[in-house]
N, C-alpha and C. Protein backbone atom coordinates (compact mmCIF):
# COMPACT_ATOMS: atom_id res chain seq x y z
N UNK A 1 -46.50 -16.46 57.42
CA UNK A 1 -46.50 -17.48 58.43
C UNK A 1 -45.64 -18.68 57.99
N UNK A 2 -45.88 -19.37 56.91
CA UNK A 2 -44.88 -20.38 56.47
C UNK A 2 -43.30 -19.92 56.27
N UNK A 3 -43.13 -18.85 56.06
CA UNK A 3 -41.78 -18.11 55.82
C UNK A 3 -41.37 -18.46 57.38
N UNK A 4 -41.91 -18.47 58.12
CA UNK A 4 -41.54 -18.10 60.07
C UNK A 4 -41.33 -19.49 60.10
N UNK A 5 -42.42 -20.90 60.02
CA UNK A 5 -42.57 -21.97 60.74
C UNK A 5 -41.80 -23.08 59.77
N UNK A 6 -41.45 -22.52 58.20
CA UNK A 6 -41.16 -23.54 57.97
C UNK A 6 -39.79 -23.49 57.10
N UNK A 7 -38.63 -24.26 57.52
CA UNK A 7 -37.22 -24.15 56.50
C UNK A 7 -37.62 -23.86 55.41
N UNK A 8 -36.12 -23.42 54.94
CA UNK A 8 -35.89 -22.98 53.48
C UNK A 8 -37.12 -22.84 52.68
N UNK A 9 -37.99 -22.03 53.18
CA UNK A 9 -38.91 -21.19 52.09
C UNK A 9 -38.38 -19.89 51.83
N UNK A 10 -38.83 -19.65 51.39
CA UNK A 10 -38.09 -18.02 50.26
C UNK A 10 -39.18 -17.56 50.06
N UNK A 11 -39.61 -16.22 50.51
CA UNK A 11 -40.92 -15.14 49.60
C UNK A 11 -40.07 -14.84 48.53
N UNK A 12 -41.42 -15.59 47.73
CA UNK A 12 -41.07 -15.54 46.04
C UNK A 12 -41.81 -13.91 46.25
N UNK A 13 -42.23 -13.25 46.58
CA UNK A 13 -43.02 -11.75 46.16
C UNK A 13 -42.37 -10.63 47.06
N UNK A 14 -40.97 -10.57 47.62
CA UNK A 14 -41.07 -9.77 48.92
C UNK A 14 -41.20 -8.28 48.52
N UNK A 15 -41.57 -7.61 47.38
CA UNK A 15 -41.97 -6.67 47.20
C UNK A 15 -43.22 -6.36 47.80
N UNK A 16 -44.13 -6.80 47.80
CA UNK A 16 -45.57 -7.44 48.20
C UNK A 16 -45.93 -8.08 49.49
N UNK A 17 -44.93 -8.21 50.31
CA UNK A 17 -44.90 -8.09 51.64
C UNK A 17 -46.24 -7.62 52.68
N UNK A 18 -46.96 -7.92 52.99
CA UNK A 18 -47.50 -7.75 53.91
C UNK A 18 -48.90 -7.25 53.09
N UNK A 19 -49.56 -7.55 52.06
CA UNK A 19 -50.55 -7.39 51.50
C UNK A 19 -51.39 -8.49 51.88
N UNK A 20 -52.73 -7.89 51.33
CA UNK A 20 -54.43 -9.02 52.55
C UNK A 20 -54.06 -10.93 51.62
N UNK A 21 -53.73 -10.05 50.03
CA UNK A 21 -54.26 -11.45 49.67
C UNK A 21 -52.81 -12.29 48.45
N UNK A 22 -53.08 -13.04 48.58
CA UNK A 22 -51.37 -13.66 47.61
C UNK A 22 -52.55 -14.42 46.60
N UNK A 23 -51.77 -14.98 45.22
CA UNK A 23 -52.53 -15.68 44.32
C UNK A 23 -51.70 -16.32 43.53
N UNK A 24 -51.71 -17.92 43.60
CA UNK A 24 -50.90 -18.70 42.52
C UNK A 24 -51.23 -19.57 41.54
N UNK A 25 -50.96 -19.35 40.03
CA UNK A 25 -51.46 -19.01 38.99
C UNK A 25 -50.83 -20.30 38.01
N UNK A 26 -51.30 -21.56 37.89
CA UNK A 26 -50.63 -22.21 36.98
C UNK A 26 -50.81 -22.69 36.04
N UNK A 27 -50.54 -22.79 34.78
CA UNK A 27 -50.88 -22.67 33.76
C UNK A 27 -49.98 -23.87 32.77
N UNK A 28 -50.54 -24.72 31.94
CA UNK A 28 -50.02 -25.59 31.15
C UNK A 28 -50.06 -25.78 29.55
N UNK A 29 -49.61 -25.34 28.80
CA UNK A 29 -50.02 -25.01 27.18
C UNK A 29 -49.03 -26.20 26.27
N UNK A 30 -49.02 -26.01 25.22
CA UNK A 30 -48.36 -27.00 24.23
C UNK A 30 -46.87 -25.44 23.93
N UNK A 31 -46.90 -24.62 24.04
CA UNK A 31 -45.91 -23.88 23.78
C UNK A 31 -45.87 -23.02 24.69
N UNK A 32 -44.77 -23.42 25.34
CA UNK A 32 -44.11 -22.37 27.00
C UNK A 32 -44.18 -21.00 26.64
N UNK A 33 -43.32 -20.83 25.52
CA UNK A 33 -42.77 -19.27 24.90
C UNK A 33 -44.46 -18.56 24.77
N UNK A 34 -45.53 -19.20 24.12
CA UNK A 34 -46.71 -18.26 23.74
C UNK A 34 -46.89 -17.89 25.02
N UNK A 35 -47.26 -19.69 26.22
CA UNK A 35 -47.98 -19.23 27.59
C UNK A 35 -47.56 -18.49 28.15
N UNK A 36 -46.04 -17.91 28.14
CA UNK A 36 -45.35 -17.12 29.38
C UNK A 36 -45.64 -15.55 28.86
N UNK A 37 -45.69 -15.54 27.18
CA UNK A 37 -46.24 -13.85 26.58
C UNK A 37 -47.47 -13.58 27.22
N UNK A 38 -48.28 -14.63 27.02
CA UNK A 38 -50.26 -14.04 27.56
C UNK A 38 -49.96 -14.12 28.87
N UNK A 39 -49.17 -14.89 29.67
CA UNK A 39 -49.02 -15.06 31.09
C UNK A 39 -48.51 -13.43 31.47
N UNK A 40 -47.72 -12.97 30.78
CA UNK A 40 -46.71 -12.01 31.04
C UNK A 40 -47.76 -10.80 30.86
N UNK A 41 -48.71 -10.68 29.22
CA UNK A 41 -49.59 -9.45 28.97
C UNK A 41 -50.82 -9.28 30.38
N UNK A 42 -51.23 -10.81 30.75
CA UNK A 42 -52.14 -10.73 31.83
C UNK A 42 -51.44 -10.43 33.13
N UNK A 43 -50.52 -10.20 33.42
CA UNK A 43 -49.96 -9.65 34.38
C UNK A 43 -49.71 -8.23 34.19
N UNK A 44 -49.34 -8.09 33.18
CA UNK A 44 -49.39 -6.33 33.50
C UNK A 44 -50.85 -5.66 33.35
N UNK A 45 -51.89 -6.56 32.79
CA UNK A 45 -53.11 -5.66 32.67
C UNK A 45 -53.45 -5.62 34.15
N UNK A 46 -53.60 -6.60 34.53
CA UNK A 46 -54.11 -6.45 36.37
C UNK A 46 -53.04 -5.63 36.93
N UNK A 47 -52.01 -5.20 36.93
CA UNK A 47 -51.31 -4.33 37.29
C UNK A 47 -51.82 -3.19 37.20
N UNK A 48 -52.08 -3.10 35.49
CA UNK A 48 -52.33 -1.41 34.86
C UNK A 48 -53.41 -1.57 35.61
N UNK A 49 -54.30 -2.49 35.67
CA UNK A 49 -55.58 -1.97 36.54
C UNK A 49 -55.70 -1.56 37.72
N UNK A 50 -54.60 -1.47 38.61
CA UNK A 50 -54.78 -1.69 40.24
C UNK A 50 -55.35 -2.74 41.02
N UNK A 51 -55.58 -4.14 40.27
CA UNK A 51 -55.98 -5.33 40.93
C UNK A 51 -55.34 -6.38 41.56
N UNK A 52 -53.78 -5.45 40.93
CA UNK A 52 -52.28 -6.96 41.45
C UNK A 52 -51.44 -5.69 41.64
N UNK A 53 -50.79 -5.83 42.99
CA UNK A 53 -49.61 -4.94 43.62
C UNK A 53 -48.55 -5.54 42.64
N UNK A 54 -48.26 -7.04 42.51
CA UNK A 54 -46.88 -7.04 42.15
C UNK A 54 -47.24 -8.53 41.78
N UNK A 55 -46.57 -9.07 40.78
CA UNK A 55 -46.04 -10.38 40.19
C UNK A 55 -44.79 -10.76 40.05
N UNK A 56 -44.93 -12.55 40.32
CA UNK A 56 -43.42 -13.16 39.47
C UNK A 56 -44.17 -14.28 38.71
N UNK A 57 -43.22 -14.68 37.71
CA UNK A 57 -43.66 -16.14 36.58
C UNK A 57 -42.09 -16.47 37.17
N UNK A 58 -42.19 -17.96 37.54
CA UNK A 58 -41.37 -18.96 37.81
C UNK A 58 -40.15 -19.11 36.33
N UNK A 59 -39.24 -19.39 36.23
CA UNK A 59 -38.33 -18.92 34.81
C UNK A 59 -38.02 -20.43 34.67
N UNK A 60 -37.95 -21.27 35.78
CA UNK A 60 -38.23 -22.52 35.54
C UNK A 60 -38.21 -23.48 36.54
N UNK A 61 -38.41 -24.38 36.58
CA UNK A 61 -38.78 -25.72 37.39
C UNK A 61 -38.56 -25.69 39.24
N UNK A 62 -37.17 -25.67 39.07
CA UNK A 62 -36.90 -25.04 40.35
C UNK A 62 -37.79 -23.85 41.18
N UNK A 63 -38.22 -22.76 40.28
CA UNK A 63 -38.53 -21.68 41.11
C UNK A 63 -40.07 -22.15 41.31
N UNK A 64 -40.67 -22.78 40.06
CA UNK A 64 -42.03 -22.98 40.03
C UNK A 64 -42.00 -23.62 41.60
N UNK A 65 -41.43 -24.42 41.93
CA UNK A 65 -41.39 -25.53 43.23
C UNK A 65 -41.50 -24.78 44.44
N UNK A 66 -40.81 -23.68 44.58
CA UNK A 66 -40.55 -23.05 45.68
C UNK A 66 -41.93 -22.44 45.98
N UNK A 67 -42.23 -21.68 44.68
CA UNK A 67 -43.58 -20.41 45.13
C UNK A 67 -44.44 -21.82 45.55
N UNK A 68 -44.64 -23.27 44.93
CA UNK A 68 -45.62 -23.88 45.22
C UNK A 68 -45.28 -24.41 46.59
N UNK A 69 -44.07 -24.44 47.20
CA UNK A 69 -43.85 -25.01 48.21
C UNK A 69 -44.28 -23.91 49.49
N UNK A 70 -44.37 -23.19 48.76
CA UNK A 70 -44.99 -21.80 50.25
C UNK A 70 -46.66 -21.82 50.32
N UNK A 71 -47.34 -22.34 49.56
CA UNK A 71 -48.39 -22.54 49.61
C UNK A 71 -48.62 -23.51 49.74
N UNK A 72 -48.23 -24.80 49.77
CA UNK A 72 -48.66 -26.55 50.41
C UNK A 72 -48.36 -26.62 51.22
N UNK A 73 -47.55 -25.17 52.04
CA UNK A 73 -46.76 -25.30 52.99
C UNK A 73 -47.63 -24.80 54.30
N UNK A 74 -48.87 -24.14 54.10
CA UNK A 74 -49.80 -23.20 54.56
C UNK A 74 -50.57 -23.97 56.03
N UNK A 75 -50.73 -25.25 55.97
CA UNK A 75 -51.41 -26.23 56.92
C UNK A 75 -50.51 -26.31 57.51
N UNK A 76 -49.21 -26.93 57.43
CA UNK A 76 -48.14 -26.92 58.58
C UNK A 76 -47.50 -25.92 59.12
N UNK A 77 -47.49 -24.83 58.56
CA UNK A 77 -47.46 -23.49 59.09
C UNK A 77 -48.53 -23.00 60.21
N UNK A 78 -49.12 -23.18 59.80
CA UNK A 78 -50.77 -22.78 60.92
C UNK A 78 -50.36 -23.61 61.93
N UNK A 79 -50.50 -25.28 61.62
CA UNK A 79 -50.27 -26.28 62.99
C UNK A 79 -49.18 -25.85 63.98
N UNK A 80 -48.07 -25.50 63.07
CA UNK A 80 -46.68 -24.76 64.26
C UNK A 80 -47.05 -23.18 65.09
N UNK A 81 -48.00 -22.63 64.75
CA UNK A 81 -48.44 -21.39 65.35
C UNK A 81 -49.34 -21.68 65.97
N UNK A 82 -49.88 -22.54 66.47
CA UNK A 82 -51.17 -23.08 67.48
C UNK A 82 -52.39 -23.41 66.76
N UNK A 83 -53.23 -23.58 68.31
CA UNK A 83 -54.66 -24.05 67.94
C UNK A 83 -55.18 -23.08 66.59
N UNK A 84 -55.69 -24.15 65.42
CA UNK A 84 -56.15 -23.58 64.59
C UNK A 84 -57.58 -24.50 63.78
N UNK A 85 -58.53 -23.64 63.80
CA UNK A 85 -59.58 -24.11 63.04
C UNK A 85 -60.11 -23.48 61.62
N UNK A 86 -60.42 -24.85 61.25
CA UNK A 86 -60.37 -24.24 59.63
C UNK A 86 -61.78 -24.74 59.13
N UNK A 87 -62.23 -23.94 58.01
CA UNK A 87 -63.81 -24.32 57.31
C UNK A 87 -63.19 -23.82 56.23
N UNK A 88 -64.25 -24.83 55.59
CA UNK A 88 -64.79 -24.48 53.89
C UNK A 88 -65.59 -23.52 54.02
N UNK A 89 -65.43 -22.66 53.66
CA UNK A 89 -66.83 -21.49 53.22
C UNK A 89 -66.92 -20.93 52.23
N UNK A 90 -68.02 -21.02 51.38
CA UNK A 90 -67.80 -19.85 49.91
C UNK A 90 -68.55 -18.76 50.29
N UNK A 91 -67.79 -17.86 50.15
CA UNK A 91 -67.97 -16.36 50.25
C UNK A 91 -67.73 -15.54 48.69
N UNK A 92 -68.03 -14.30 48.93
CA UNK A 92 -67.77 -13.58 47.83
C UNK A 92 -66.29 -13.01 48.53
N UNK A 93 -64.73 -12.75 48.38
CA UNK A 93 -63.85 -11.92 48.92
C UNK A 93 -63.94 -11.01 49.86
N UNK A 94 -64.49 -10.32 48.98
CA UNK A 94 -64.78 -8.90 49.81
C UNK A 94 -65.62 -8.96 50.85
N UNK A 95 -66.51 -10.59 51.47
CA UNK A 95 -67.35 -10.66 52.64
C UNK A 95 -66.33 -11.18 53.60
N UNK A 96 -65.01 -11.77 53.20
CA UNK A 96 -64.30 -12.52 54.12
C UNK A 96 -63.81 -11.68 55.10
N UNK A 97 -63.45 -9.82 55.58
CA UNK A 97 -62.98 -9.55 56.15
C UNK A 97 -63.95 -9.25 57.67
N UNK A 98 -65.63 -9.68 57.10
CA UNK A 98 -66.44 -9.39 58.22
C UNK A 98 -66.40 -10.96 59.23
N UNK A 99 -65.48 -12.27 59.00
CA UNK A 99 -65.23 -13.25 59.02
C UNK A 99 -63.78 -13.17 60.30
N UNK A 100 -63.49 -11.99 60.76
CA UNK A 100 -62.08 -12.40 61.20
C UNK A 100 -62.16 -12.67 62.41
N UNK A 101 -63.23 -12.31 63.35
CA UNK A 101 -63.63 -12.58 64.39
C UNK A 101 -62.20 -11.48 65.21
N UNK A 102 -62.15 -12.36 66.37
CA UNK A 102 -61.35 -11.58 67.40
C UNK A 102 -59.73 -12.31 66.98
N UNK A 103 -59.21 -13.31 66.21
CA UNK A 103 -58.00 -13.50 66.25
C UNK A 103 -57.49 -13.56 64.86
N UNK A 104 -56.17 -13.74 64.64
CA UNK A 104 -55.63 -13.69 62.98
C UNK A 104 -56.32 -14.57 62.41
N UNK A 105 -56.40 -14.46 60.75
CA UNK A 105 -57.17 -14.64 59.80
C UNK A 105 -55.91 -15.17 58.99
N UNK A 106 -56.06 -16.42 58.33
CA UNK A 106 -55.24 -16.69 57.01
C UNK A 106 -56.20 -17.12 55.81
N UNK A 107 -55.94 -16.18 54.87
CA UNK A 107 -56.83 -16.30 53.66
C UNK A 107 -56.01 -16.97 52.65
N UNK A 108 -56.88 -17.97 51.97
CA UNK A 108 -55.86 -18.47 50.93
C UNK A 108 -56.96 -19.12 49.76
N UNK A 109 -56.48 -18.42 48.54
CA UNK A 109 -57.40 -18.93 47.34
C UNK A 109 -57.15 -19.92 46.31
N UNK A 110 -57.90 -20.71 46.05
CA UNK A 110 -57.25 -22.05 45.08
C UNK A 110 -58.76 -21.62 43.82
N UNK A 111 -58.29 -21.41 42.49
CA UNK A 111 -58.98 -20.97 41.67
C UNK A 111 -61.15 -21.48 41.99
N UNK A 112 -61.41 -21.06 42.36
CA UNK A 112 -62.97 -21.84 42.41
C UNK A 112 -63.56 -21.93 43.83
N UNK A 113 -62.14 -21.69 44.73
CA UNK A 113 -62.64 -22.24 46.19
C UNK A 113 -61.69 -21.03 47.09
N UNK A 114 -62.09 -20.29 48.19
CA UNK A 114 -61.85 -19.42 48.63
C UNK A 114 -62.12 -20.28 50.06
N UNK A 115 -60.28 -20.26 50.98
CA UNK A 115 -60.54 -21.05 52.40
C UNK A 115 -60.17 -19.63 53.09
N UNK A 116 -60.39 -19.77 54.69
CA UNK A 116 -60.35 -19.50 55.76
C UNK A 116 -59.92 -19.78 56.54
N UNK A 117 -58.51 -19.69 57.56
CA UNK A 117 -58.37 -20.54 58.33
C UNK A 117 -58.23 -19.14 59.85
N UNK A 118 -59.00 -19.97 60.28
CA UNK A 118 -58.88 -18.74 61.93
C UNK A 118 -57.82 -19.24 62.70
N UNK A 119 -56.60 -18.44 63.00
CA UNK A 119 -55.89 -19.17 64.07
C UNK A 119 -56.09 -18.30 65.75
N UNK A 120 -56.40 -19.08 66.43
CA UNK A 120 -56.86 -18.17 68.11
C UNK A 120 -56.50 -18.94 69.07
């Protein structure tokens, strides 16, 4: 949806295209080079597991901006696609799809807090 409503965004994932759920991951250490190895090993284990279709790590500043700009970008995206109502709700994931009611569903996760936004 933000790719549609809003300039120069870029899918940072377009391998991953059209999957239920996206996840952005940021991380701050005293040494880049260690964080980006464990960043890099924890990405392929959720891979090897079947829990992540596909990843990117930002290579630097610039790109970090973009993936974050597609996700701050998520409220004004919705507002340009119409009437939209939104709640806080904590759910467990896997309860959010009994949640979609009769119109599109935008799911979006911020580490701790799992939103909802119904657009109809």
């Amino acid at each position: 949806m933000v790719l549609t409503y809003i300039p120069n965004t870029v899918n940072p994932l377009p391998s991953a295209a059209g999957t239920p759920f996206y996840m952005v991951v940021e991380t701050s250490g005293s040494n880049a080079h260690h964080d980006a190895e464990k960043m890099d090993l924890f990405l392929q284990h959720v891979m090897d597991e079947g829990l992540v279709v596909d990843g990117t790590m930002a290579q630097d500043d610039t790109q970090a901006a973009g993936i974050w700009r597609v996700r701050e970008c998520i409220s004004e995206a919705l507002k340009h696609a119409g009437a939209v109502y939104k709640y806080d709700v904590s759910l467990p994931t896997e309860d959010m799809y009994r949640y979609k009611g009769g119109g599109p569903v935008l799911n979006w996760v911020s580490l701790g807090d799992v939103f909802l936004a119904i657009k109809t």
